[in-house]
Protein backbone atom coordinates (compact mmCIF):
# COMPACT_ATOMS: atom_id res chain seq x y z
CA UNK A 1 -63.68 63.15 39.18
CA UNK A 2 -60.08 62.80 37.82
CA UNK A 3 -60.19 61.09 34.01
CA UNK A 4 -56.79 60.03 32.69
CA UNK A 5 -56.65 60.22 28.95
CA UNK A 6 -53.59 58.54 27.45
CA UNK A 7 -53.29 59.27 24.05
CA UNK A 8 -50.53 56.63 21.93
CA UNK A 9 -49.09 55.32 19.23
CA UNK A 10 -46.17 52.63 18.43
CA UNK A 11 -43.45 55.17 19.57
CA UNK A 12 -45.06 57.39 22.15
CA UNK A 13 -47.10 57.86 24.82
CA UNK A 14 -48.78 61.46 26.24
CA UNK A 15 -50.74 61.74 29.30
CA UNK A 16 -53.20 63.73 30.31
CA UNK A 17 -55.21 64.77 33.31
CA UNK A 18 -59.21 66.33 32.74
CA UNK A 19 -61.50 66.90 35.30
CA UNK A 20 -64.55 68.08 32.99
CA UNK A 21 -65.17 67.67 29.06
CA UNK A 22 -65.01 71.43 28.39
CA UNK A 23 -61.95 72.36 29.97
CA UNK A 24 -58.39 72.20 28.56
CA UNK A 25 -56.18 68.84 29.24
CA UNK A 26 -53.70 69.16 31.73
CA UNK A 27 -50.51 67.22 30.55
CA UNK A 28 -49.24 64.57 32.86
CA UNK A 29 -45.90 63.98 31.23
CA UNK A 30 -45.28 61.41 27.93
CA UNK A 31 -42.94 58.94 27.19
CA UNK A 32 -40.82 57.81 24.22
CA UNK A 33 -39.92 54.30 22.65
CA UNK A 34 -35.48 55.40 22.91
CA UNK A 35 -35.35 52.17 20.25
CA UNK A 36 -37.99 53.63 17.83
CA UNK A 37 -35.89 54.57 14.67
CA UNK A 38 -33.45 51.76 15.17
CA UNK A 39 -32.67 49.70 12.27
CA UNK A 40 -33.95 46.31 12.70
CA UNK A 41 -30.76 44.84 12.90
CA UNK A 42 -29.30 46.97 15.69
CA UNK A 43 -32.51 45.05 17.30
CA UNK A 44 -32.26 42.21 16.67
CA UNK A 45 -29.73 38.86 16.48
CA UNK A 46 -27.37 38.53 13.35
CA UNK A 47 -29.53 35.34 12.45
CA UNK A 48 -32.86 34.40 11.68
CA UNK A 49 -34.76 32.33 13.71
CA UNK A 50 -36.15 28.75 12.26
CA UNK A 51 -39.62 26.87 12.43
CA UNK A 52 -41.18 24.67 10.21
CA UNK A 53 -43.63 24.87 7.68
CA UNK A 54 -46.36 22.56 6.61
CA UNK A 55 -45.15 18.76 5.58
CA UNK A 56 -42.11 19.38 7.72
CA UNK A 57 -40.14 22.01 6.14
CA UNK A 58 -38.02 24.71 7.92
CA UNK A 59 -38.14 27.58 6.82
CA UNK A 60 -36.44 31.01 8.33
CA UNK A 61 -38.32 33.47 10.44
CA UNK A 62 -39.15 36.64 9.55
CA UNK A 63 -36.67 38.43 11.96
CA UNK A 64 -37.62 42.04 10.98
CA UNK A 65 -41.18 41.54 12.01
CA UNK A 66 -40.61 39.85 14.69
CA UNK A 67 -38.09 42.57 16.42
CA UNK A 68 -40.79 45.32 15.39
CA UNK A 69 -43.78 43.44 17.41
CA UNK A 70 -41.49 42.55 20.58
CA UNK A 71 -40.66 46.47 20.69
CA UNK A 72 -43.96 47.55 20.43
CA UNK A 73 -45.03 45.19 23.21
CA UNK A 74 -42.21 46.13 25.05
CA UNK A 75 -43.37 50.15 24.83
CA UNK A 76 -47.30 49.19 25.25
CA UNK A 77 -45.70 46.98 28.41
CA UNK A 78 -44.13 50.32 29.42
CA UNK A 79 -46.79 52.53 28.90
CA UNK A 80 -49.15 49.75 30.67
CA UNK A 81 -46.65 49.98 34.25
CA UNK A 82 -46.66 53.42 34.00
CA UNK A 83 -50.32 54.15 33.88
CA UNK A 84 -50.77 51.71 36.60
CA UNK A 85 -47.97 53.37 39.05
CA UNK A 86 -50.49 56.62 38.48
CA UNK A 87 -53.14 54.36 39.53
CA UNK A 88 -51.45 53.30 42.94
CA UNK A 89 -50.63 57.45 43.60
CA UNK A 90 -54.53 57.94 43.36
CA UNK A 91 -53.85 60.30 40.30
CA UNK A 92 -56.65 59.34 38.55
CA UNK A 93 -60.48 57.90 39.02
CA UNK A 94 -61.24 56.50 35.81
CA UNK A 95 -58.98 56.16 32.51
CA UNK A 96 -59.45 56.63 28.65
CA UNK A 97 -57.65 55.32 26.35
CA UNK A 98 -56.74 56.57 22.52
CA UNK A 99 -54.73 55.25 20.71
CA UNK A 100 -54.55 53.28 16.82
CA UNK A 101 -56.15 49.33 16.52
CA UNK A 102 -52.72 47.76 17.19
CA UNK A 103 -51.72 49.47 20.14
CA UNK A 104 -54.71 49.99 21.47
CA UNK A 105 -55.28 46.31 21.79
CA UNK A 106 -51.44 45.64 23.26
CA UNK A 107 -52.37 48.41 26.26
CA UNK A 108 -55.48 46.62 26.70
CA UNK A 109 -53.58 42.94 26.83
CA UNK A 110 -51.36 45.00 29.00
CA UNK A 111 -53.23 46.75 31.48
CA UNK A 112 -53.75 45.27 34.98
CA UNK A 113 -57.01 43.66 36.22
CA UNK A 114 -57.22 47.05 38.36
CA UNK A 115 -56.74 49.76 35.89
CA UNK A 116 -59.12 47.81 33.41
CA UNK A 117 -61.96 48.16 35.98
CA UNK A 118 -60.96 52.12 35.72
CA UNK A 119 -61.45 51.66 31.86
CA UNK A 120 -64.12 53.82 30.89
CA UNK A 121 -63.40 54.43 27.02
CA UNK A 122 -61.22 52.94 24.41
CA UNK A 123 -61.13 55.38 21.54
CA UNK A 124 -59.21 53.71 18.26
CA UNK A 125 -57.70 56.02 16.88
CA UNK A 126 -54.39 57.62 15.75
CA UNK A 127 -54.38 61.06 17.42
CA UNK A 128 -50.97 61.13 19.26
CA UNK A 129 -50.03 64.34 16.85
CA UNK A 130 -53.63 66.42 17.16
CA UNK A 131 -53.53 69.45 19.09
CA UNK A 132 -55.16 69.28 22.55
CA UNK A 133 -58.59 70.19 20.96
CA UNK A 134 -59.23 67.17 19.03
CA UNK A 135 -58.25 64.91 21.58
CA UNK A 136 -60.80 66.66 23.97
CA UNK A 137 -63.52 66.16 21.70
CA UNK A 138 -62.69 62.70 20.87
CA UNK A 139 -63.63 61.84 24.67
CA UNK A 140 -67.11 60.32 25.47
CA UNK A 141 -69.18 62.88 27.64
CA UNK A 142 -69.61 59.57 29.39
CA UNK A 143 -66.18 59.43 30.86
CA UNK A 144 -66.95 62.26 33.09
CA UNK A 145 -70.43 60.58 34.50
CA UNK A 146 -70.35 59.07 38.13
């Protein structure tokens, strides 16, 4: 039984492989957000975008929020294809996730139907800069069981 544990945040992504819950992870490669770091308005257009408020009022957009979510979901969108092209190779038989509230719930939006059957435990939590150790134990026992 091959468990994949990816372990994110916002800005990166590290994968591992584990094949029992007392052994060390085997890293599977990580990934990077290259735009993490960028000021929001090398992100973004020179202008705001416009809605409306209640009665009818326009109002501007908050444009600095609004690039920081899309590049998020972009990454989590990333992280998402690239966990499911290890899913096609067979590298893996079920998956963990760990990873803080927010992204945690964009990989989960962004998972396909097939890797979310593989889904065995969704750990929220921020642990992309522990030390192999403290991810290990943060896995369920239950991740390993047929």
């Amino acid at each position: 039984m091959n468990v994949r544990v990816v372990v994110a945040d916002e800005v990166e992504a590290e994968f591992f492989s584990s094949r029992r819950p007392n052994l060390p992870l085997l890293s599977e490669g990580s990934m990077r957000d290259e735009r993490a770091g960028l000021k929001n308005k090398d992100m973004e257009s020179d202008r705001e975008g416009r809605g409306f408020g209640g009665f009818g009022r326009r109002h501007g957009l908050d444009g600095e929020h609004s690039a920081e979510r899309e590049r998020t979901v972009r990454f989590a969108r990333t992280v998402a294809r690239q966990v499911d092209q290890q899913r096609t190779q067979r590298a893996f038989d079920r998956l963990v996730i760990i990873a803080g509230p927010r992204m945690l719930g964009l990989l989960r939006q962004e998972l396909s139907t097939p890797c979310q059957a593989l889904l065995v435990a969704q750990i929220s939590k921020d642990l992309i800069h522990s030390d192999e150790k403290t991810i290990r134990e943060a896995i369920p026992r239950t991740a390993y069981s047929h």
